[in-house]
Protein backbone atom coordinates (compact mmCIF):
# COMPACT_ATOMS: atom_id res chain seq x y z
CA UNK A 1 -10.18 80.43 113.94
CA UNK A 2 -11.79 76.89 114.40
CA UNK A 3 -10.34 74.20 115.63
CA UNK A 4 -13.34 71.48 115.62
CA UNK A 5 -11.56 68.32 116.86
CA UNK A 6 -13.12 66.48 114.06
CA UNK A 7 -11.00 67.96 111.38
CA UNK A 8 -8.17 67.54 113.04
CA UNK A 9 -7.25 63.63 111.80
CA UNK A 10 -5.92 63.84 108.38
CA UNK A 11 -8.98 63.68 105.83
CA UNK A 12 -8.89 60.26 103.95
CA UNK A 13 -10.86 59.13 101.21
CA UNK A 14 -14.51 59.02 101.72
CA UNK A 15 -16.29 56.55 102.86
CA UNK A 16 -18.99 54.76 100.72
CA UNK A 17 -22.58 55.35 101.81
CA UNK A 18 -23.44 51.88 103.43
CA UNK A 19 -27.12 50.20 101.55
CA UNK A 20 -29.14 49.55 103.97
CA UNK A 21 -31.93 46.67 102.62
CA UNK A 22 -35.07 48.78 103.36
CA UNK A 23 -37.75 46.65 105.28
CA UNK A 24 -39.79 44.12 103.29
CA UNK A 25 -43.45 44.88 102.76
CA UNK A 26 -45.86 44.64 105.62
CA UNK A 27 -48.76 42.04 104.91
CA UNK A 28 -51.79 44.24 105.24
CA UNK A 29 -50.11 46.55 102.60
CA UNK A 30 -49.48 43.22 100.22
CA UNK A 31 -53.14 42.27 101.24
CA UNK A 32 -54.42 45.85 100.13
CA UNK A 33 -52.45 45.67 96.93
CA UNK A 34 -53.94 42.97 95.78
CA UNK A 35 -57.72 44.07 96.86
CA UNK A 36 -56.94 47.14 94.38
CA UNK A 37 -55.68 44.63 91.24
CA UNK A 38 -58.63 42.70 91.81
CA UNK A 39 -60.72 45.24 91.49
CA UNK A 40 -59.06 46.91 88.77
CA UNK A 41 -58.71 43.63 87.02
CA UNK A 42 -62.90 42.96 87.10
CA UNK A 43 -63.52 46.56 86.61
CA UNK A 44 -64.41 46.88 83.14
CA UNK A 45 -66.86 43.77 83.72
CA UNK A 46 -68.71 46.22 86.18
CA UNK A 47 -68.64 49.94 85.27
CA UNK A 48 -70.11 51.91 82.61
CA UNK A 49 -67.61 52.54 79.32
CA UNK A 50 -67.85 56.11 80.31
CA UNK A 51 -66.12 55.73 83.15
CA UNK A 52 -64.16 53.08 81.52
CA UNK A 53 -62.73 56.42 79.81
CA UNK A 54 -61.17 57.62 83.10
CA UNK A 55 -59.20 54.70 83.94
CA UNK A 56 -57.32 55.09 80.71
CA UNK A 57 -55.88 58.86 81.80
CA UNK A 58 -55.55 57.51 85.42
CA UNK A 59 -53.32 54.51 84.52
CA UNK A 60 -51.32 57.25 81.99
CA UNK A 61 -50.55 59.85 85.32
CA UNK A 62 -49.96 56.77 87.07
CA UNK A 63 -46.77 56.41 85.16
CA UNK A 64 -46.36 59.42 84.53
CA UNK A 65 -46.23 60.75 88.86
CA UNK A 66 -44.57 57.86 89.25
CA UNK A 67 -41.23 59.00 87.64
CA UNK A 68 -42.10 62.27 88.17
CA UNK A 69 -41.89 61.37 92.03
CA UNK A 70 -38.19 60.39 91.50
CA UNK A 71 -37.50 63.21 90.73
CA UNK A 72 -39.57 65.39 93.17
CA UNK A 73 -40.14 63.28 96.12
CA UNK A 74 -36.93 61.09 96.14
CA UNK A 75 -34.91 63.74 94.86
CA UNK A 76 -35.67 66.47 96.14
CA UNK A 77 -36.31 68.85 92.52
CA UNK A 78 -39.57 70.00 91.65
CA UNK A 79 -40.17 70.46 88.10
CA UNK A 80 -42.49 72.94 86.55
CA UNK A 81 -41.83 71.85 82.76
CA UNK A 82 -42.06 67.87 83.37
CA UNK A 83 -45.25 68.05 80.95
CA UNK A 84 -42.67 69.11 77.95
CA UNK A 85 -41.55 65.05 78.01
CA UNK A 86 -46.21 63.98 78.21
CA UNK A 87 -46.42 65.84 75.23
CA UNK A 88 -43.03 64.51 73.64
CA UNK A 89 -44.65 60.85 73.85
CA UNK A 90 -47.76 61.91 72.10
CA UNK A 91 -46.02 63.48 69.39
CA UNK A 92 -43.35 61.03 68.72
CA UNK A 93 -45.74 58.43 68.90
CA UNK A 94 -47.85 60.45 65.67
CA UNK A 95 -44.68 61.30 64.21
CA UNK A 96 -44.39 57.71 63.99
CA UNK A 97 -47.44 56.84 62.16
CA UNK A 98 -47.50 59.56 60.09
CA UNK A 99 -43.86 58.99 58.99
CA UNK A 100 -43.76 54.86 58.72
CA UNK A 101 -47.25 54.42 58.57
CA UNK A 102 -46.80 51.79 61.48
CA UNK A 103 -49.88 51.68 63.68
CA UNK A 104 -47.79 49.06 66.18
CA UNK A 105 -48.55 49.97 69.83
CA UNK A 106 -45.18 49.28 71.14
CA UNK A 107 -42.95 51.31 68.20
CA UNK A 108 -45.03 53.91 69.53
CA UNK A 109 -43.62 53.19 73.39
CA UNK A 110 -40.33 52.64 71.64
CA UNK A 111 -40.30 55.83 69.88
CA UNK A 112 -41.71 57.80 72.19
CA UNK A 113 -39.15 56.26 74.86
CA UNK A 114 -36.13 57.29 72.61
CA UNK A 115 -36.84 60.81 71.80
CA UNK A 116 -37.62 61.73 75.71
CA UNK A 117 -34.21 59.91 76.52
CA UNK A 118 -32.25 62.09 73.51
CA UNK A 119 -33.96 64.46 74.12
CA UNK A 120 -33.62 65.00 78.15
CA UNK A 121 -30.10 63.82 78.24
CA UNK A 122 -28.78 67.58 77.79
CA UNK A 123 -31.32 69.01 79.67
CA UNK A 124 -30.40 67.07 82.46
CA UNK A 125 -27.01 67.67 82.16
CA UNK A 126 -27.81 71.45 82.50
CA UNK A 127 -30.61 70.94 84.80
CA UNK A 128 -28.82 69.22 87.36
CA UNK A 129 -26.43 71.84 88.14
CA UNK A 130 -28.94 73.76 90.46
CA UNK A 131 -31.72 73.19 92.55
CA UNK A 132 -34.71 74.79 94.50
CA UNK A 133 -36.31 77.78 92.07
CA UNK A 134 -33.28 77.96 89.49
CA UNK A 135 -34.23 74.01 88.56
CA UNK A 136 -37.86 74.90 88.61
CA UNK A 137 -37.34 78.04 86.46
CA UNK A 138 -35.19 76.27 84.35
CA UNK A 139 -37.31 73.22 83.70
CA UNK A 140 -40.10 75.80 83.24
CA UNK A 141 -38.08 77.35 80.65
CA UNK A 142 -37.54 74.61 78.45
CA UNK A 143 -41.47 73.81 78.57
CA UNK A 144 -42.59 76.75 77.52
CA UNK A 145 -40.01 76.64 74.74
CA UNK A 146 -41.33 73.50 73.86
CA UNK A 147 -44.67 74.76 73.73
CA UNK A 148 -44.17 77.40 71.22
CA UNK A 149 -42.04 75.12 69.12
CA UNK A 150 -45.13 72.85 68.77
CA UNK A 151 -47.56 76.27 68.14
CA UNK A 152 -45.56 77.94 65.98
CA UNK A 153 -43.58 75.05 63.25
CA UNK A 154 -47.14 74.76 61.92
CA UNK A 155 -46.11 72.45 59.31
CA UNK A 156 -44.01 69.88 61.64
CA UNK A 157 -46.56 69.66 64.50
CA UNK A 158 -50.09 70.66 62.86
CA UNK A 159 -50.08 74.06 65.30
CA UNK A 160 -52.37 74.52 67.53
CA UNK A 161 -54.52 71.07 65.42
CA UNK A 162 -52.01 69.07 67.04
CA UNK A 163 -51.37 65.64 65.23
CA UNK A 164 -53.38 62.82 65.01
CA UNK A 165 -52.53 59.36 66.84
CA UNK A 166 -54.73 56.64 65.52
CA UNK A 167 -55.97 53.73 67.52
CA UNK A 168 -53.11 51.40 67.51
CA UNK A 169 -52.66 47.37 66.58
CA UNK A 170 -51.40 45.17 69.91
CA UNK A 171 -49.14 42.72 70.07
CA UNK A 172 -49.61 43.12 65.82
CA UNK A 173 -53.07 42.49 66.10
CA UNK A 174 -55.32 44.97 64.63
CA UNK A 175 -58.83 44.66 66.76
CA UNK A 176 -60.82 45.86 64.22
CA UNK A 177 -64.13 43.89 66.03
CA UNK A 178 -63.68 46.49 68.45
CA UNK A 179 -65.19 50.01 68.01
CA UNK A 180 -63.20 52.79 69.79
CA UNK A 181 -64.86 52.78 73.35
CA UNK A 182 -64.50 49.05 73.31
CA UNK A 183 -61.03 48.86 72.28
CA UNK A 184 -59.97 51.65 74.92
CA UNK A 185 -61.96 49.52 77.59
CA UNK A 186 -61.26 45.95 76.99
CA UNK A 187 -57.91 45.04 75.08
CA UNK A 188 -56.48 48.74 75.70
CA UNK A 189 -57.41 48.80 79.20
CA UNK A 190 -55.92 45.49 79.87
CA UNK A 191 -52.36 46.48 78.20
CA UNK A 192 -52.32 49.66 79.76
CA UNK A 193 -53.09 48.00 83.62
CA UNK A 194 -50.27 45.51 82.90
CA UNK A 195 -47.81 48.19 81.54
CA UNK A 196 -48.49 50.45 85.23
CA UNK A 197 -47.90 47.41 86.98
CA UNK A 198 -44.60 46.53 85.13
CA UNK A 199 -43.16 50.22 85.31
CA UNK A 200 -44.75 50.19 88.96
CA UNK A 201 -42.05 47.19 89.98
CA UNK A 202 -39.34 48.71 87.96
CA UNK A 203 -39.85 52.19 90.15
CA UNK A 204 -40.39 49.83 93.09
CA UNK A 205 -36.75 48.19 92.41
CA UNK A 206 -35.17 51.35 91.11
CA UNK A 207 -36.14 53.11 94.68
CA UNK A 208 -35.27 50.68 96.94
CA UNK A 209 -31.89 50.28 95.61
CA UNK A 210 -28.34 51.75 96.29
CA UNK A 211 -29.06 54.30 93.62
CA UNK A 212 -32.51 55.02 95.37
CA UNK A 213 -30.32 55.58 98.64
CA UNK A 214 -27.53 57.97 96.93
CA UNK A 215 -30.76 60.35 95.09
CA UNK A 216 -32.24 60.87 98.36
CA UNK A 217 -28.90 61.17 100.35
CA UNK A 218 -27.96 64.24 97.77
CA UNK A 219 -31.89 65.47 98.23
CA UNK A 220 -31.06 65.77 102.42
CA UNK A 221 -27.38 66.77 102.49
CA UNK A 222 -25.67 67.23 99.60
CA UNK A 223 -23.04 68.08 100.77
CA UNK A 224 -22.51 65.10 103.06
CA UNK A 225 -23.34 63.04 100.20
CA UNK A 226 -20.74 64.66 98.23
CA UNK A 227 -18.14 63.80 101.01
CA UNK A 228 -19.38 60.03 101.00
CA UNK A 229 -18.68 59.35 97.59
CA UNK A 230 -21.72 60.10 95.90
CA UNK A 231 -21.70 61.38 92.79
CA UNK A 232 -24.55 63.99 93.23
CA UNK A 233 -24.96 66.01 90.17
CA UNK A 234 -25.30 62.51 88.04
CA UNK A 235 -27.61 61.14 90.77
CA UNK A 236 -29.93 63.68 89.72
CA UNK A 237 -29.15 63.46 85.80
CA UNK A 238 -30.07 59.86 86.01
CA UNK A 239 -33.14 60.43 87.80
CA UNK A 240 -33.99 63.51 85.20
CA UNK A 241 -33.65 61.19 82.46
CA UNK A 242 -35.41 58.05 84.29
CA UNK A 243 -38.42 60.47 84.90
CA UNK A 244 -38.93 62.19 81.38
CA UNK A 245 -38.60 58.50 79.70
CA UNK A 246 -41.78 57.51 82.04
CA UNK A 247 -43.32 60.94 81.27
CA UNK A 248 -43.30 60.14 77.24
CA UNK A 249 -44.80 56.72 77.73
CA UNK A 250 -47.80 58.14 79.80
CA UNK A 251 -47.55 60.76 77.15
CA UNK A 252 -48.34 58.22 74.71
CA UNK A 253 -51.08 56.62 76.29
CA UNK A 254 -53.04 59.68 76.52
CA UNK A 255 -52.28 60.33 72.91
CA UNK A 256 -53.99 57.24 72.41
CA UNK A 257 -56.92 57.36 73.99
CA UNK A 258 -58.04 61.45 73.27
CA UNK A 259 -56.76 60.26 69.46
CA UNK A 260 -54.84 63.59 69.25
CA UNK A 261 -51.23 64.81 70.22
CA UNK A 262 -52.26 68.34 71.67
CA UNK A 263 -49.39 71.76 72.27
CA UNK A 264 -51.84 71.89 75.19
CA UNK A 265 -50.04 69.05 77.02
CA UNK A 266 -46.79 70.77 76.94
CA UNK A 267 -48.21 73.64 78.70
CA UNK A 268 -47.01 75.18 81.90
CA UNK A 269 -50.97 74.69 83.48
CA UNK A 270 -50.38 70.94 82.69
CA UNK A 271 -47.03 70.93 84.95
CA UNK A 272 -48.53 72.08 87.63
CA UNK A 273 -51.12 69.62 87.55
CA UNK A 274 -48.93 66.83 87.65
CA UNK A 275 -47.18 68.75 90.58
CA UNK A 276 -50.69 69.28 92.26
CA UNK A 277 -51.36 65.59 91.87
CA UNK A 278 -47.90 64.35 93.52
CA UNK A 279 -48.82 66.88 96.86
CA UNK A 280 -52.22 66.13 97.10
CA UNK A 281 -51.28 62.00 96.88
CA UNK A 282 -48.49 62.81 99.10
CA UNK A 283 -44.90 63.20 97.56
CA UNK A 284 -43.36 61.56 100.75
CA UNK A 285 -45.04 58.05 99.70
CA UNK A 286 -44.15 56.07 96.64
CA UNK A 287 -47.80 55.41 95.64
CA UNK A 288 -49.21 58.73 96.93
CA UNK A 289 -48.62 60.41 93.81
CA UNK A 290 -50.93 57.90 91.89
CA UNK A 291 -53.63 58.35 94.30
CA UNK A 292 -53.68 62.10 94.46
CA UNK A 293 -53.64 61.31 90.22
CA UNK A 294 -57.08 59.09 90.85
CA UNK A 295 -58.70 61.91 92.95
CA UNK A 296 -57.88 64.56 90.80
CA UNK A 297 -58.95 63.35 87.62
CA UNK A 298 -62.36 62.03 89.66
CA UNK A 299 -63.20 65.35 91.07
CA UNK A 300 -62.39 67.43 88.36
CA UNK A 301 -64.57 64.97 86.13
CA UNK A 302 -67.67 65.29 88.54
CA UNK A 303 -67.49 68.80 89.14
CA UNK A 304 -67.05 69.83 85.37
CA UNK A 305 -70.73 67.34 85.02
CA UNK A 306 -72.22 69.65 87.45
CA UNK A 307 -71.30 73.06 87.08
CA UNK A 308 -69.48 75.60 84.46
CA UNK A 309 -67.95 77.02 87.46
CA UNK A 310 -66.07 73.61 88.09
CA UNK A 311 -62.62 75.04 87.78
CA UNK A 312 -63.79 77.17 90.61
CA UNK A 313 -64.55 74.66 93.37
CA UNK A 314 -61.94 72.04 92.09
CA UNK A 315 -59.78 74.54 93.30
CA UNK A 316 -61.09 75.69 96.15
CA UNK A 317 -61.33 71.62 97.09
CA UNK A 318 -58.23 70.95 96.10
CA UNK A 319 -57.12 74.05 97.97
CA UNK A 320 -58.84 72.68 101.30
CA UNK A 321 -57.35 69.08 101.18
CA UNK A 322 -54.22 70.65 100.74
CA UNK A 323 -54.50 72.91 103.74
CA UNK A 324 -56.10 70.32 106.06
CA UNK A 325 -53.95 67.37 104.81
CA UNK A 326 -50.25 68.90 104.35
CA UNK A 327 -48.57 65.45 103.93
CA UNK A 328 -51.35 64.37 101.09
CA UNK A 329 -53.35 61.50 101.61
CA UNK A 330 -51.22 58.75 101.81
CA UNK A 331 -49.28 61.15 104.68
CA UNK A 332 -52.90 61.33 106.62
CA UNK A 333 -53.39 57.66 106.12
CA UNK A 334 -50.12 56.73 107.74
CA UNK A 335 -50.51 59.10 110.79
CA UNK A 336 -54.11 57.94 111.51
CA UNK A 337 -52.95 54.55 111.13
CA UNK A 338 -49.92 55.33 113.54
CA UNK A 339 -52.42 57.29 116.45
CA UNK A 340 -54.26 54.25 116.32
CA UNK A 341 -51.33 51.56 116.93
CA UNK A 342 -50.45 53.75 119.79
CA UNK A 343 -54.15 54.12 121.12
């Protein structure tokens, strides 16, 4: 029978987990920051318009890994159905138009922001309950559910058509000087860069916070956590939710810019991109996910220009970086940086 000396005080109520202020930013990452706005901010004055047409999908995973990371890298639960709340912004921003005939930019965002909020709400509740392969499975689940929903009630969704989304007014004003390309690369562009930096900060706050310090003290020791106070299961509800609400407004975006709310995007294939994105970033860091986003969507565009086999060597690539860089990226970035302050 033990006897461990440390239960043998009388067990009081726990103690709350002390918040730490996590250390301010170091200047050279402020300085590169602002090297990457600046050239995001001139880009469209000096790239082509097809390429233009990548930075709108990059700046809609942008928000999207970034709650997905939450969820995954701060909490500790890997989805493999998070694309079920992409493809819930799409289609509630087309359900929209279709239903009101509203072509406002930002009912869309609102729309889209309360159906993946109604909508996750129970699934979280459920969700949260397990972890490891039961959450996966389970999340995986409720995807592919999803998915047939949207292939099957042919006369809700459009099947396998999908819906239409059609370019959208800003800020009320229509833009009708602009053709399509245009639009998605000049005023589009410029809303979408300022949205990512917005829901960046918010992330940025949300993280460093005493929430941000309870999800990742129930991701490394629940059970501690438990015994501090924390109240783990909503920890990881809250996330859940916080995650599929930024999922439905990247959801939207690429709504907008393919012009079509595709079943595809619900699809179990398109999980695990988002989830091959976030490792080959780097889950551990907050912006790694966004960067692994930017690579993937470069490569697979450049390989799929060269060969039909593209799917092929993106993978074995992929595969490769994966292998040789196991903390992503932004992990190899940080340990060469750290050999060399010790060199």
């Amino acid at each position: 029978m033990r006897t461990d000396t440390v239960h043998s005080a009388p067990i009081t109520a726990p103690e709350e987990l002390e918040f730490v202020a996590p250390p301010p930013i170091s200047r050279a990452k402020l300085i590169a920051g602002g090297l990457v706005l600046a050239v995001l901010a001139v880009a469209p004055l000096v790239i082509s318009q097809y390429y233009m047409t990548l930075l709108i999908p990059f700046f809609a995973y942008a928000v999207i890994l970034l709650g997905f990371n939450l969820l995954f890298g701060y909490g500790g639960l890997l989805s493999f159905g998070h694309a079920l709340f992409v493809a819930i912004g799409a289609y509630a921003a087309a359900a929209m138009v279709s239903k009101t005939g509203m072509v406002s930019f930002e009912m869309m965002l609102l729309t889209a922001v309360v159906a993946s909020f109604v909508i996750s709400i129970p699934i979280a509740w459920l969700a949260s309950r397990f972890t490891g392969i039961f959450f996966g499975m389970l999340t995986l689940s409720f995807g592919m559910l999803f998915h047939s929903f949207l292939n099957k009630f042919y006369y809700i969704t459009g099947g396998d058509s999908g819906m239409r989304v059609p370019r959208p007014s800003l800020f009320g004003m229509e833009l009708d000087q602009f053709d399509k390309t245009a639009f998605l690369g000049g005023p589009f562009y410029y809303y979408c860069l300022v949205m990512v930096l917005l829901l960046t900060w918010v992330m940025w706050r949300i993280v460093r916070s005493p929430y941000g310090i309870h999800l990742m003290a129930s991701r490394d020791n629940a059970v501690k956590a438990l015994y501090l106070g924390v109240k783990v299961r909503s920890v990881r509800a809250i996330a859940f939710v916080v995650s599929a609400v930024y999922a439905s407004i990247g959801g939207v975006i690429l709504g907008v810019n393919t012009g079509l709310a595709d079943p595809e995007l619900a699809y179990w294939t398109h999980s695990g991109h988002l989830v091959f994105m976030a490792v080959l970033g780097g889950y551990q860091e907050f912006l790694g996910p966004v960067l692994g986003a930017f690579v993937f969507i470069l490569l697979q565009d450049e390989l799929s220009s060269l060969t039909q086999y593209w799917r092929f060597f993106l993978g074995a690539i992929l595969a490769i970086l994966v292998i040789v860089l196991p903390g992503g990226i932004m992990g190899a970035i940080r340990k060469f940086k750290s050999k060399g302050e010790q060199a």
